[in-house]
C-alpha atoms as a PDB file:
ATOM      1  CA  UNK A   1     107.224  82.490 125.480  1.00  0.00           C
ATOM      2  CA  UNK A   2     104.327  83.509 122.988  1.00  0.00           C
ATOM      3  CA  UNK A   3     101.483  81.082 123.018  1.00  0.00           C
ATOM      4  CA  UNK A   4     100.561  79.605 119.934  1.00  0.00           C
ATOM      5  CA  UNK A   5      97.568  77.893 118.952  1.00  0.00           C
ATOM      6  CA  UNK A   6      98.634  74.174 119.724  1.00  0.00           C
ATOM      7  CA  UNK A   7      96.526  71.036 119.015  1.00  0.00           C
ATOM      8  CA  UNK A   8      96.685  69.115 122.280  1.00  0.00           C
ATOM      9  CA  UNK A   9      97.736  65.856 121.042  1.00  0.00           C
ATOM     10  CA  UNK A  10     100.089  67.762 118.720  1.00  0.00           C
ATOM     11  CA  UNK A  11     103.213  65.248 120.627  1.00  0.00           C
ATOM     12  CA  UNK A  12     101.532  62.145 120.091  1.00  0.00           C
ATOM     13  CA  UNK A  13     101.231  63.297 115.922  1.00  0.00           C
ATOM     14  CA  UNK A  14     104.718  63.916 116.001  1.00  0.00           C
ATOM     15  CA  UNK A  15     105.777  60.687 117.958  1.00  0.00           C
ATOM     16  CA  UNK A  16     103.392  58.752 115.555  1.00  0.00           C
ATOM     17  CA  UNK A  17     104.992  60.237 112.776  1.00  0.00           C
ATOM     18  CA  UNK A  18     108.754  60.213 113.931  1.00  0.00           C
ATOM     19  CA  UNK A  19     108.886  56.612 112.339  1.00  0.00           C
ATOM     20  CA  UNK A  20     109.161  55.778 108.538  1.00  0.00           C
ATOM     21  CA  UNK A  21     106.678  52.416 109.117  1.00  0.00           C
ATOM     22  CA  UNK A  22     104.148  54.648 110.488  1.00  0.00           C
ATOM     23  CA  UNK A  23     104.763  57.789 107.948  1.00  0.00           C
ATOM     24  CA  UNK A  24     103.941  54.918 105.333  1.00  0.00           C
ATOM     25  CA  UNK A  25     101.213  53.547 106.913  1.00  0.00           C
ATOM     26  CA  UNK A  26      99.810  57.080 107.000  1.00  0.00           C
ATOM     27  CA  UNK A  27     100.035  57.425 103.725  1.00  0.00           C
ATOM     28  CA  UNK A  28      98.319  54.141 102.379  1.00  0.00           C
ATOM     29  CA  UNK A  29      95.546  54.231 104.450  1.00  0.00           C
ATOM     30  CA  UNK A  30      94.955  58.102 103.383  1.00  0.00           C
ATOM     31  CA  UNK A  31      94.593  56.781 100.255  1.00  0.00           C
ATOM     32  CA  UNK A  32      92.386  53.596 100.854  1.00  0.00           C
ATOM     33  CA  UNK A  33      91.372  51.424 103.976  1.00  0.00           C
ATOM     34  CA  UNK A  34      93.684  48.346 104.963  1.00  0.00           C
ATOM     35  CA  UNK A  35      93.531  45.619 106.716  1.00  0.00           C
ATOM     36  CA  UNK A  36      96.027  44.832 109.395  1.00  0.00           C
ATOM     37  CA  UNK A  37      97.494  41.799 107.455  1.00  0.00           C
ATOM     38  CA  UNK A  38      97.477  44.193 104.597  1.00  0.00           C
ATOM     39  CA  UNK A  39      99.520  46.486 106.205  1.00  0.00           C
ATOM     40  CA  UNK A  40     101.927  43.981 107.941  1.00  0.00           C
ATOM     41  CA  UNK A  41     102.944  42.402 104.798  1.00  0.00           C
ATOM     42  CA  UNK A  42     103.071  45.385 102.756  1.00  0.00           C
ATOM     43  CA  UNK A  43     105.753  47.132 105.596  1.00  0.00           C
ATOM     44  CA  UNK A  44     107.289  43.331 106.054  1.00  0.00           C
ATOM     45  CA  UNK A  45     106.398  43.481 109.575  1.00  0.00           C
ATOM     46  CA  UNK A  46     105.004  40.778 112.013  1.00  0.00           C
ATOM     47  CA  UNK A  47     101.828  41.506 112.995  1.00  0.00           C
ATOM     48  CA  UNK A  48     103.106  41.842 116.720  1.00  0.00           C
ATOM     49  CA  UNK A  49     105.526  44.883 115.700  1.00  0.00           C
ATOM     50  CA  UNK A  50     102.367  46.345 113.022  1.00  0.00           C
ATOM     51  CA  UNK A  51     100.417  46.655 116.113  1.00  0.00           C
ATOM     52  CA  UNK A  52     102.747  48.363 118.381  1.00  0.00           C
ATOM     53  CA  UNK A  53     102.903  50.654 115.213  1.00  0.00           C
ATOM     54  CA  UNK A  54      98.998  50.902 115.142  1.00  0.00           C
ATOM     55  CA  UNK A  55      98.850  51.552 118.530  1.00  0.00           C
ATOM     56  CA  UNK A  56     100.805  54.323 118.536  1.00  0.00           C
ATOM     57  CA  UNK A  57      98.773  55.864 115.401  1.00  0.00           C
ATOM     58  CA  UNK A  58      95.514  55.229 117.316  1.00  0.00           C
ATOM     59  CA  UNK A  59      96.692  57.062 120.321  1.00  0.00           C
ATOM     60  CA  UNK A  60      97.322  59.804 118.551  1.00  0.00           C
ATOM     61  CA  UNK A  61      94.160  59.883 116.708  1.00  0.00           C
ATOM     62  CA  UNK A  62      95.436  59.214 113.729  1.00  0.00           C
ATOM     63  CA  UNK A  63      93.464  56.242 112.299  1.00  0.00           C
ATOM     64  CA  UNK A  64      89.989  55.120 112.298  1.00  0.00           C
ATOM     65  CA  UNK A  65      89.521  51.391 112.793  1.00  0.00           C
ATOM     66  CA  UNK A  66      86.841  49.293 111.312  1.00  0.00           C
ATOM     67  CA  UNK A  67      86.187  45.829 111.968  1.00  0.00           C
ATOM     68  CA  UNK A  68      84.115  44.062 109.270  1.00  0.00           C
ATOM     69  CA  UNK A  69      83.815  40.498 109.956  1.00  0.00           C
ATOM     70  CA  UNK A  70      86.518  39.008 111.623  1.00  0.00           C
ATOM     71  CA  UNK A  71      89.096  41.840 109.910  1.00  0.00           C
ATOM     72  CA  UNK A  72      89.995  45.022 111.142  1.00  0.00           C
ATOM     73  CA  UNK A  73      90.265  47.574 108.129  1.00  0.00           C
ATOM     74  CA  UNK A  74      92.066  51.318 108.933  1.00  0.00           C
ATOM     75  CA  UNK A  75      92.132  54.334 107.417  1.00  0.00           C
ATOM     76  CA  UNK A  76      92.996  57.704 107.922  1.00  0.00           C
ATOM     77  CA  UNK A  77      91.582  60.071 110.481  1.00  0.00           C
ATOM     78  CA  UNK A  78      92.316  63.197 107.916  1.00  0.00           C
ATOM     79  CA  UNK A  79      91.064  65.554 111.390  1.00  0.00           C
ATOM     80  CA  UNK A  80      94.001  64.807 113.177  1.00  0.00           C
ATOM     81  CA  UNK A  81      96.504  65.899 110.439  1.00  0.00           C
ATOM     82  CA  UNK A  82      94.136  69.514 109.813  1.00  0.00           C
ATOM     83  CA  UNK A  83      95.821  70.234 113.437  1.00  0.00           C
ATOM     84  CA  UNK A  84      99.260  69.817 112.415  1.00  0.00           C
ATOM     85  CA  UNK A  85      98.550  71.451 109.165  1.00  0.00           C
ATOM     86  CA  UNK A  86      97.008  74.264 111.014  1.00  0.00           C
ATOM     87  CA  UNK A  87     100.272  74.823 113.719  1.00  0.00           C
ATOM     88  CA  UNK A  88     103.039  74.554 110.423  1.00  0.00           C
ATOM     89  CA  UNK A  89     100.654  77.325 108.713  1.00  0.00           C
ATOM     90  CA  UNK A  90     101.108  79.839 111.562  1.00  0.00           C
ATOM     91  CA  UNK A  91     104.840  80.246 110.634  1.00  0.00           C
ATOM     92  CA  UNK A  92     103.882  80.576 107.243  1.00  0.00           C
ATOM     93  CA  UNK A  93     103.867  84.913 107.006  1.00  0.00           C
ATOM     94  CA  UNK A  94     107.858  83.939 108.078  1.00  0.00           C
ATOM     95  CA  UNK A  95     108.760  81.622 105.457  1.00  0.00           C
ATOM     96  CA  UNK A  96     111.666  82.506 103.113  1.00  0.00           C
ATOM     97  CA  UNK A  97     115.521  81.484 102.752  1.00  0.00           C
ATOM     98  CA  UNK A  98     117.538  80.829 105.848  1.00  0.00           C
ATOM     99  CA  UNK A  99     119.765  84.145 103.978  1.00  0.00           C
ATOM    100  CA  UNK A 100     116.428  86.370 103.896  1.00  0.00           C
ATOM    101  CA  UNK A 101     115.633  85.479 107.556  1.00  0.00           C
ATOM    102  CA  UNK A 102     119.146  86.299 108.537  1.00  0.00           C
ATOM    103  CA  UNK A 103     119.625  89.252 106.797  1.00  0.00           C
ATOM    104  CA  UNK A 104     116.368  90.397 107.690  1.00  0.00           C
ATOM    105  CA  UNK A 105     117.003  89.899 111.310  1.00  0.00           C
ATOM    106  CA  UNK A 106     120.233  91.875 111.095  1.00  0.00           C
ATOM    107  CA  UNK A 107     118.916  94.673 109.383  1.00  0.00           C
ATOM    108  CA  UNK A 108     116.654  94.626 112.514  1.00  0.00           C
ATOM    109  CA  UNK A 109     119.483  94.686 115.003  1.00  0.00           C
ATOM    110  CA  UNK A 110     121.147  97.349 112.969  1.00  0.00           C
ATOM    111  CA  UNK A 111     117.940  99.715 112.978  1.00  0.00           C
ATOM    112  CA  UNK A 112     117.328  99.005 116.665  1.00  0.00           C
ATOM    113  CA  UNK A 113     117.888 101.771 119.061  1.00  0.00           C
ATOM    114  CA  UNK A 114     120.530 100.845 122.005  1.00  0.00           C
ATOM    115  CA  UNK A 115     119.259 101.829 125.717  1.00  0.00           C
ATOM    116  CA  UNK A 116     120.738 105.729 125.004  1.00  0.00           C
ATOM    117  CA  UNK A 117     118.664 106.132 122.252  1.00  0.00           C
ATOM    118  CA  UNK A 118     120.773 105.592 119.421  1.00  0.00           C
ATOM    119  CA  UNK A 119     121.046 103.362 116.659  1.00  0.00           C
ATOM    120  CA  UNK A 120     123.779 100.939 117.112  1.00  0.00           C
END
């Protein structure tokens, strides 16, 4: 298999990310620290299930917490998404239709020479 360039917590982004509560929770606190009682009522959680859900972020290096006082503010760890960003981009020269990339791929087949030589 080629190697790519692969961040090395690349799973964990896409295991924190595999969930709609945590997708969301991304999003907000890219926007603007939270606090966890913030976040739990905005998603409708209890706070038990908002910190398996945190949990998960901050293993993946996804969040950045802050405890001012006796509350714990997050936000987003923008770093850990530049990874991600950077291992979609390296497909980007291939991008097109699903048709295109067929076609083109046939074409391919079509031009390749069989083991005698010859063009199929």
């Amino acid at each position: 298999m080629v190697n790519h360039h692969i961040p090395k917590n690349l799973d964990k982004v896409f295991e924190a990310l595999a969930n709609e509560h945590r997708r969301e929770i991304v999003y907000v606190v890219a926007l603007q620290p939270y606090s966890i009682n913030q976040l739990a009522s905005m998603q409708d959680l209890s706070l038990q299930a908002i910190y398996k859900h945190i949990k998960l972020l901050e293993d993946a290096d996804m969040i950045i917490r802050k405890k001012i006082g006796r509350t714990h503010f997050l936000t987003l760890k923008r770093k850990s998404l530049r990874g991600l960003q950077e291992w979609v981009m390296q497909y980007h020269p291939y991008w097109g239709n699903d048709e295109e990339t067929l076609e083109n791929y046939t074409q391919y087949l079509d031009e390749k020479p069989t083991r005698g030589g010859e063009k199929r």
